[in-house]
Protein backbone atom coordinates (compact mmCIF):
# COMPACT_ATOMS: atom_id res chain seq x y z
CA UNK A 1 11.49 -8.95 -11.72
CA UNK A 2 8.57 -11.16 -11.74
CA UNK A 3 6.91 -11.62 -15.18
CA UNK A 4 3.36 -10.67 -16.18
CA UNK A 5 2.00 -14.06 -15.66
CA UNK A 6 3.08 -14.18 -12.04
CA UNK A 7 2.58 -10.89 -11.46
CA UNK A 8 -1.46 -11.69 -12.34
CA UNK A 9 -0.95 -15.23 -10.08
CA UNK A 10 0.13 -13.32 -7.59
CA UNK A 11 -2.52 -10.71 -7.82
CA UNK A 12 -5.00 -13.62 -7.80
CA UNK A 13 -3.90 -14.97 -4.77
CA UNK A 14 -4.26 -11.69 -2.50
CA UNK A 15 -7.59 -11.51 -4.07
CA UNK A 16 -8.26 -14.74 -2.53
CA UNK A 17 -7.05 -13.39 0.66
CA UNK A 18 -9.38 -10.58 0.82
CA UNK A 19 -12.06 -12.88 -0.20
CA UNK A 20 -10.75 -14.50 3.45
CA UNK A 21 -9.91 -17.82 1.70
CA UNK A 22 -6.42 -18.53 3.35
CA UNK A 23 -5.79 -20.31 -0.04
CA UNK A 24 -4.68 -17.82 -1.87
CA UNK A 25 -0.99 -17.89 0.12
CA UNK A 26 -0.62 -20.79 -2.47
CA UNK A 27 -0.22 -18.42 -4.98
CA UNK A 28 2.20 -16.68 -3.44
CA UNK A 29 5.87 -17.61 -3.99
CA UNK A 30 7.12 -17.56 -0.57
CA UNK A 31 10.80 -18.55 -1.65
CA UNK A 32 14.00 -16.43 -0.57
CA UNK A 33 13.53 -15.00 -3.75
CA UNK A 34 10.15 -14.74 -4.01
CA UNK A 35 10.11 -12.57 -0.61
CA UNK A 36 12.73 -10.64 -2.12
CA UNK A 37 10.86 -10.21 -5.76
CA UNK A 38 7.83 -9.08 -3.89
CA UNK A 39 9.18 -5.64 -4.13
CA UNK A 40 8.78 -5.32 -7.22
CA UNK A 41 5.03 -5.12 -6.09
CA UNK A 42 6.31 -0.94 -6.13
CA UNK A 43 7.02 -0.67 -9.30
CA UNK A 44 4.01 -1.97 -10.03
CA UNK A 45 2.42 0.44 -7.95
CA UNK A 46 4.39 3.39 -9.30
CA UNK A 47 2.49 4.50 -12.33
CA UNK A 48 -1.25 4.99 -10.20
CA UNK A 49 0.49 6.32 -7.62
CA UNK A 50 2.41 9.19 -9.68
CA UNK A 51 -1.24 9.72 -11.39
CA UNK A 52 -1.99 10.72 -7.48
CA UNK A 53 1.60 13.03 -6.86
CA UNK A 54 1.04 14.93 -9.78
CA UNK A 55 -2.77 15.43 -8.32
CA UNK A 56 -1.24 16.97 -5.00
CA UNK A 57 1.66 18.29 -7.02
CA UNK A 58 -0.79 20.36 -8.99
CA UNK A 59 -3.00 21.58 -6.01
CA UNK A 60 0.01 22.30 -3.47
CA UNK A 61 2.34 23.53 -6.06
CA UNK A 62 0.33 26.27 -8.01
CA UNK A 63 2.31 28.01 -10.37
CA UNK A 64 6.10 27.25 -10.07
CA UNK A 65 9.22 25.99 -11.80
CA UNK A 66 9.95 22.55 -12.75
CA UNK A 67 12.45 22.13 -10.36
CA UNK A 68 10.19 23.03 -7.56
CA UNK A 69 7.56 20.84 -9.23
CA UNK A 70 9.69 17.39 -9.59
CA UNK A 71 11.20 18.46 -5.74
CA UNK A 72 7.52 17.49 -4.69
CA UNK A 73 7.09 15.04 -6.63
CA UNK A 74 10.18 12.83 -4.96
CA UNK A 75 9.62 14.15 -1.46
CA UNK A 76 5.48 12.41 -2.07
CA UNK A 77 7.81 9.45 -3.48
CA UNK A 78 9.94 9.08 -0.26
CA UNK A 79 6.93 9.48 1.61
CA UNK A 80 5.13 7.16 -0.23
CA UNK A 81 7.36 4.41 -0.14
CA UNK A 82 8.71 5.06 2.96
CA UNK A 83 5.08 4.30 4.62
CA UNK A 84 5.24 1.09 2.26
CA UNK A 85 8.18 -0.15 4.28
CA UNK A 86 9.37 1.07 7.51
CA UNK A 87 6.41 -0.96 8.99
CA UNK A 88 7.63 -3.85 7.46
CA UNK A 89 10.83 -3.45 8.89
CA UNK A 90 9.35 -2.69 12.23
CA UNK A 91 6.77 -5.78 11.91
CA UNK A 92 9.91 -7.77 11.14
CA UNK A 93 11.40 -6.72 15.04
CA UNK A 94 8.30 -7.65 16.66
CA UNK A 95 7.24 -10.82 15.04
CA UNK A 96 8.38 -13.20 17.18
CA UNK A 97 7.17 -11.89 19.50
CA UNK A 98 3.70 -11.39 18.74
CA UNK A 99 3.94 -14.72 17.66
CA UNK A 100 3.63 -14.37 13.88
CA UNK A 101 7.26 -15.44 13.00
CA UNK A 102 5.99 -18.19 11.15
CA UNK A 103 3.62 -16.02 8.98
CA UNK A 104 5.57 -12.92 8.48
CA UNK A 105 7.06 -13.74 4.87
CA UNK A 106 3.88 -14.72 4.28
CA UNK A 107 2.27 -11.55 5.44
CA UNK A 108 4.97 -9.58 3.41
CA UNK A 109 4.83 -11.03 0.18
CA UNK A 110 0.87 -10.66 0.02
CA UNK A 111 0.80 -7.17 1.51
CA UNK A 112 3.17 -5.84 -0.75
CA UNK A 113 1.01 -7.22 -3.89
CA UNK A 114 -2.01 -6.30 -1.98
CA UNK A 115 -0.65 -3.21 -1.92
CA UNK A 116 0.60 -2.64 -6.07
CA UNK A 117 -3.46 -4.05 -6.35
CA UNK A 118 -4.50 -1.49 -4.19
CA UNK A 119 -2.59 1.50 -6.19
CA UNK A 120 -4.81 0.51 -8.84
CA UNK A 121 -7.85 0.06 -7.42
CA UNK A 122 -7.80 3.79 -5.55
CA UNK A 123 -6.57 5.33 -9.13
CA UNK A 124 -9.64 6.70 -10.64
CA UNK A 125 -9.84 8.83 -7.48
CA UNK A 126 -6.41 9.83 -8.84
CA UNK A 127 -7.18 10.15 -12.09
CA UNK A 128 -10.56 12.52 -11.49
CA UNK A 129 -8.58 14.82 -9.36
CA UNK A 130 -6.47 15.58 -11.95
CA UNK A 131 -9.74 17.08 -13.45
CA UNK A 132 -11.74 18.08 -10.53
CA UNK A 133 -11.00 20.64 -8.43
CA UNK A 134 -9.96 19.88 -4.54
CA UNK A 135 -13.40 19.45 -2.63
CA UNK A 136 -15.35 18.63 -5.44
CA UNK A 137 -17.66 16.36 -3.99
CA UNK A 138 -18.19 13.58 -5.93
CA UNK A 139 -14.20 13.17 -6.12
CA UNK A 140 -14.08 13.10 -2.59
CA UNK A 141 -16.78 10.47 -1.89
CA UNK A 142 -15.43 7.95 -5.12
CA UNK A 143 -12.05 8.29 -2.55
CA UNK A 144 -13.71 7.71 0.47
CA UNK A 145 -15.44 4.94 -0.84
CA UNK A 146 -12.14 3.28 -2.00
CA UNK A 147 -10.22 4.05 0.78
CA UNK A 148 -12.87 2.33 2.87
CA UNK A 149 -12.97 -0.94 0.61
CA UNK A 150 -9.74 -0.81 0.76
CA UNK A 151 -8.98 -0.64 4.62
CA UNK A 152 -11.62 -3.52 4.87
CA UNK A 153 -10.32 -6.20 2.23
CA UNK A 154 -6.78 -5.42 3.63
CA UNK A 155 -8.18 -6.67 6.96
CA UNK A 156 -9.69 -9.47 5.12
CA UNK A 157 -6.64 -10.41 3.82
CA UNK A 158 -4.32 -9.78 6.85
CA UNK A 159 -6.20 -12.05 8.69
CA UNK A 160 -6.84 -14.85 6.22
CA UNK A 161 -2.46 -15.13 5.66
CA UNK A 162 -1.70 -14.77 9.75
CA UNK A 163 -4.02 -18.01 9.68
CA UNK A 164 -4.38 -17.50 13.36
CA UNK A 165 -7.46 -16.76 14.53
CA UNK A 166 -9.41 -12.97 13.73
CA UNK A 167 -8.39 -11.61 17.15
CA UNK A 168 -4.48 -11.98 15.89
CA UNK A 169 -5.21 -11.37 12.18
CA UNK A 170 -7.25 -7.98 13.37
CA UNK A 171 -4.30 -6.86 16.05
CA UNK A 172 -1.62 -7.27 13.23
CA UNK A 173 -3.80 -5.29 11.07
CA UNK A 174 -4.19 -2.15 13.44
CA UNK A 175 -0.76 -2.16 14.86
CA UNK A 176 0.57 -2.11 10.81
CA UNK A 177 -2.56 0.75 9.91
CA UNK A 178 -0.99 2.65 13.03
CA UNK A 179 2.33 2.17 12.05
CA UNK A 180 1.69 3.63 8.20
CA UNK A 181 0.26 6.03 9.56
CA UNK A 182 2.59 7.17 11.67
CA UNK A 183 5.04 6.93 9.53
CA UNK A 184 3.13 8.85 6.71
CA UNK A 185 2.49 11.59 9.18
CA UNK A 186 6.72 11.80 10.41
CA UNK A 187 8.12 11.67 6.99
CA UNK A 188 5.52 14.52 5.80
CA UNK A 189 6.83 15.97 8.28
CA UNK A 190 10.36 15.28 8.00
CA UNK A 191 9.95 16.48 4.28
CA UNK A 192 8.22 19.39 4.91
CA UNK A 193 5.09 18.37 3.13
CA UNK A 194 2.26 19.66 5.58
CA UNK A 195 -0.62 20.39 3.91
């Protein structure tokens, strides 16, 4: 696993993406094992994002065992982390391609920090839910307002590492929003979490 300092380099550099300064890849370790060690970028992510199970947890959940309780809580795991990384893997069979072979370990490694930065950044939403009841509407804008930042610096930074042009940089950022997406909405599905 990465240590703290790297872990904050790394976090500085996909802040330099989303500040569209194509840069910040340079503080990326795009090694073999610094592809790989990008995963880590979930456990990083975990604690915020638990902060937000337990939120749905408590509002879908009501008043039931433990068992049924920590049942959710893995299925909103699998989900979770599932939408993290099936459209990497299906980026991965498409990348040549689209003509982003060159860039896709480089679009990998800073997504999946972007993403453990992200985590963060949307958990006071999290965190107020826990406290505020579902529909409370201060709650809901804060999360709006997040999610919204957050859609937009993830372009940012998709098309400052694809370093080839905005009309590339924006179609690799759809296609992967449509893929999440997607992919959020089958395993939901596939878990039985409709809500």
């Amino acid at each position: 696993m990465p240590t703290g300092v790297e872990i904050q380099q790394y976090m500085a550099g996909v802040w330099r993406l989303m500040m569209g300064r194509p840069d910040g890849v340079r503080w990326l370790d795009l090694s073999a094992d610094g592809f790989w060690n990008s995963f880590f970028a979930i456990l990083v992510a975990i604690p915020p994002l638990m902060v937000g199970w337990v939120g749905v947890a408590n509002d879908v959940a009501g008043d039931v065992s433990a068992g049924v309780r920590f049942a959710l809580l893995v299925r909103l795991f699998l989900v979770d982390v599932g939408a993290w990384l099936i459209p990497l893997a299906m980026l991965a069979a498409v990348a040549g391609p689209a003509g982003i072979s060159d860039r896709f370990v480089h679009y990998v490694v800073a997504t999946n920090w972007a993403s453990a930065f992200f985590a963060w950044l949307l958990a006071p939403a999290a965190i107020m839910r826990l406290f505020f009841p579902v529909g409370d509407g201060i709650v809901d804008i804060l999360a709006l307002v997040l999610f919204l930042a957050t859609l937009f610096l993830s372009w940012r930074l998709t098309t400052a590492v694809i370093d080839k042009g905005p009309a590339l940089g924006s179609a690799v950022f759809f296609a992967m929003l449509a893929a999440s997406v997607a992919t959020l909405v089958a395993l939901q599905s596939l878990l039985g979490l409709t809500f």
